[in-house]
C-alpha atoms as a PDB file:
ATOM      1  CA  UNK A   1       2.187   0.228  11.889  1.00  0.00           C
ATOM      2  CA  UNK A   2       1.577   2.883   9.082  1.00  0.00           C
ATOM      3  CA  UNK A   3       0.498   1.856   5.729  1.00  0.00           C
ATOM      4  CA  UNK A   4       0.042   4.034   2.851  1.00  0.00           C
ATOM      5  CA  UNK A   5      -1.138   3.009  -0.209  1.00  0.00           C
ATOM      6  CA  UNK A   6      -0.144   5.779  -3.524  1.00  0.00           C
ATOM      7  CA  UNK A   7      -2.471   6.072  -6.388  1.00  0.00           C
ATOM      8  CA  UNK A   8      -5.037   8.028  -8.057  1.00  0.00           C
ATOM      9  CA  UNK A   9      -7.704   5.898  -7.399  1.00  0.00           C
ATOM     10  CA  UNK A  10      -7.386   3.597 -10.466  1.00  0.00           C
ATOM     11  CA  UNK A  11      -8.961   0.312 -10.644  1.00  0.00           C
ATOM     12  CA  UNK A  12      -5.385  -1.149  -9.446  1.00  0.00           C
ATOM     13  CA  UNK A  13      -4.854   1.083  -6.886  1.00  0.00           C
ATOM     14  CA  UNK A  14      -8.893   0.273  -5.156  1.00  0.00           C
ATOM     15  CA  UNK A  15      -7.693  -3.954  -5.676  1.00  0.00           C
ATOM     16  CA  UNK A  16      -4.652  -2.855  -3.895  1.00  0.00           C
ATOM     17  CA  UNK A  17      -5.801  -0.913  -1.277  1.00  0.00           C
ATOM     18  CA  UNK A  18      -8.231  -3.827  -0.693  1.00  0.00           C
ATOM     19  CA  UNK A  19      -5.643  -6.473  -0.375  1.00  0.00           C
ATOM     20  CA  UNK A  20      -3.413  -4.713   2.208  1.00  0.00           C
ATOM     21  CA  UNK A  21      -7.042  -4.299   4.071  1.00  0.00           C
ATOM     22  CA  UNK A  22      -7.614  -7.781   4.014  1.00  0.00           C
ATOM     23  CA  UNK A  23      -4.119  -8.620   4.885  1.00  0.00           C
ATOM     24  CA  UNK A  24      -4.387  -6.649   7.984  1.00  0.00           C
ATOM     25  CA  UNK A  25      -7.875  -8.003   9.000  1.00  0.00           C
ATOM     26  CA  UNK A  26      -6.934 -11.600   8.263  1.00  0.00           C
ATOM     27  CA  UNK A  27      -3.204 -10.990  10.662  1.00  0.00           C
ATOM     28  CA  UNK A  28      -5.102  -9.001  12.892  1.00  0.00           C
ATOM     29  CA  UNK A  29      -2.397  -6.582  12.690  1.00  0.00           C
ATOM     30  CA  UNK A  30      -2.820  -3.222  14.602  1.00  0.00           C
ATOM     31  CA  UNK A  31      -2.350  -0.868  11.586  1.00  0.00           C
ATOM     32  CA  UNK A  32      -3.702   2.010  10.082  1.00  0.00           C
ATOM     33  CA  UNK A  33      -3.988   2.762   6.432  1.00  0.00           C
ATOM     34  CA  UNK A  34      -3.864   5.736   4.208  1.00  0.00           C
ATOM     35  CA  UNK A  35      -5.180   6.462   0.854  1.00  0.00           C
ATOM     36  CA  UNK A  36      -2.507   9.065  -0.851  1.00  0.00           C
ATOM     37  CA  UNK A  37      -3.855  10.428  -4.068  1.00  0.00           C
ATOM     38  CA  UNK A  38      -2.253  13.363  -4.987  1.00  0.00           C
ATOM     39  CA  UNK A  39       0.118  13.397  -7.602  1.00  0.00           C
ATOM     40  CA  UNK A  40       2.836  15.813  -5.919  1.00  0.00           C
ATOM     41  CA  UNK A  41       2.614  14.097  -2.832  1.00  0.00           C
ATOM     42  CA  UNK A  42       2.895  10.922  -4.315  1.00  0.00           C
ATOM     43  CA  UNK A  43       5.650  12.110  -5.871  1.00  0.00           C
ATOM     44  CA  UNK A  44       7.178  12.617  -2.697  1.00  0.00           C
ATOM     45  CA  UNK A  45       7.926   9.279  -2.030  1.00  0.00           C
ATOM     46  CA  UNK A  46      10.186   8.915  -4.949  1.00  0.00           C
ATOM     47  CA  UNK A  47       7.896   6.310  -6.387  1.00  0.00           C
ATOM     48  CA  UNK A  48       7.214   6.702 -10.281  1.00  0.00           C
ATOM     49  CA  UNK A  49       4.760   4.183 -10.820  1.00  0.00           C
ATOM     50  CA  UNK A  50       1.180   3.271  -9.080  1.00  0.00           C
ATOM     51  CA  UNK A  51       0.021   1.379  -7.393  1.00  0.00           C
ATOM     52  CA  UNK A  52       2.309   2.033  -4.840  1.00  0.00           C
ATOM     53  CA  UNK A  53       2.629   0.969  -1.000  1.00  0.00           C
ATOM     54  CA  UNK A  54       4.925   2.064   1.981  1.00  0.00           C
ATOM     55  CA  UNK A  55       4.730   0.500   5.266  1.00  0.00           C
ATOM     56  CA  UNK A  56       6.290   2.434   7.993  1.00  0.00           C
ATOM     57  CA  UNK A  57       8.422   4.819   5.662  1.00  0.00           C
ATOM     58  CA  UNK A  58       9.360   1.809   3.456  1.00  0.00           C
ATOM     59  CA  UNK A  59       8.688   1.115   0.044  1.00  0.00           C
ATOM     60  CA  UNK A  60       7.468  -2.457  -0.470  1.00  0.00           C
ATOM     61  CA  UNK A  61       5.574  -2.037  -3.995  1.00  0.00           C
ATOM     62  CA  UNK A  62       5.828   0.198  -7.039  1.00  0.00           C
ATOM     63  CA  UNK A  63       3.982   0.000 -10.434  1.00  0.00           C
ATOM     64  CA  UNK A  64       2.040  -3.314  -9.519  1.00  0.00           C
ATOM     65  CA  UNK A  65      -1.081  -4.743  -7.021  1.00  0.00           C
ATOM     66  CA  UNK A  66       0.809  -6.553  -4.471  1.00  0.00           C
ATOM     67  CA  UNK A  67      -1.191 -10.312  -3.382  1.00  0.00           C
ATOM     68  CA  UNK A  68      -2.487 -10.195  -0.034  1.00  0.00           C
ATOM     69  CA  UNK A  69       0.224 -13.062   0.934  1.00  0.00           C
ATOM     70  CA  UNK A  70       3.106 -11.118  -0.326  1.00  0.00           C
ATOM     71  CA  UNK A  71       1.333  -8.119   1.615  1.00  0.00           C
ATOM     72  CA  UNK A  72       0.952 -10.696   5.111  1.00  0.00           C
ATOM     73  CA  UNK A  73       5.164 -11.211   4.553  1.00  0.00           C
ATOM     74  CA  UNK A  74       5.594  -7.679   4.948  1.00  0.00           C
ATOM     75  CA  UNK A  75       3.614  -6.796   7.997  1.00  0.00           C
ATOM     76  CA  UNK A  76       4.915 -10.121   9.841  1.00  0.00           C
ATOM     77  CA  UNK A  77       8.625  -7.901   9.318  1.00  0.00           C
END
């Protein structure tokens, strides 16, 4: 599973990024994550707001920090 987690490395986007590590350690899903913070690629995904996060191509969270049970739902999918 590939995680990416958009933002310029605002407070939000660190609690966020934190959360979907959490997640992952607490599921013990296999999964890697990746920090995206530049703006044109970012941009890229279509997403207009950050925080942002895409698992596997999909876009599960725009413009707010996601909880780390709403973040569990997702990589049980």
């Amino acid at each position: 599973m590939e995680i990416k987690v958009l933002g310029p490395g605002c407070p939000k986007c660190k609690q966020t990024e934190q959360n979907v590590t959490d997640a992952i350690a607490e599921t013990g899903t296999d999964a890697t994550v990746e920090k995206v913070t530049d703006v044109m690629e970012i941009a890229g995904y279509g997403v207009f707001g950050t925080p942002s996060v895409i698992i596997d191509g999909e876009v599960k969270s725009v413009g707010k920090i996601p909880t780390k049970d709403e973040i569990k739902a997702w990589l049980k999918k």
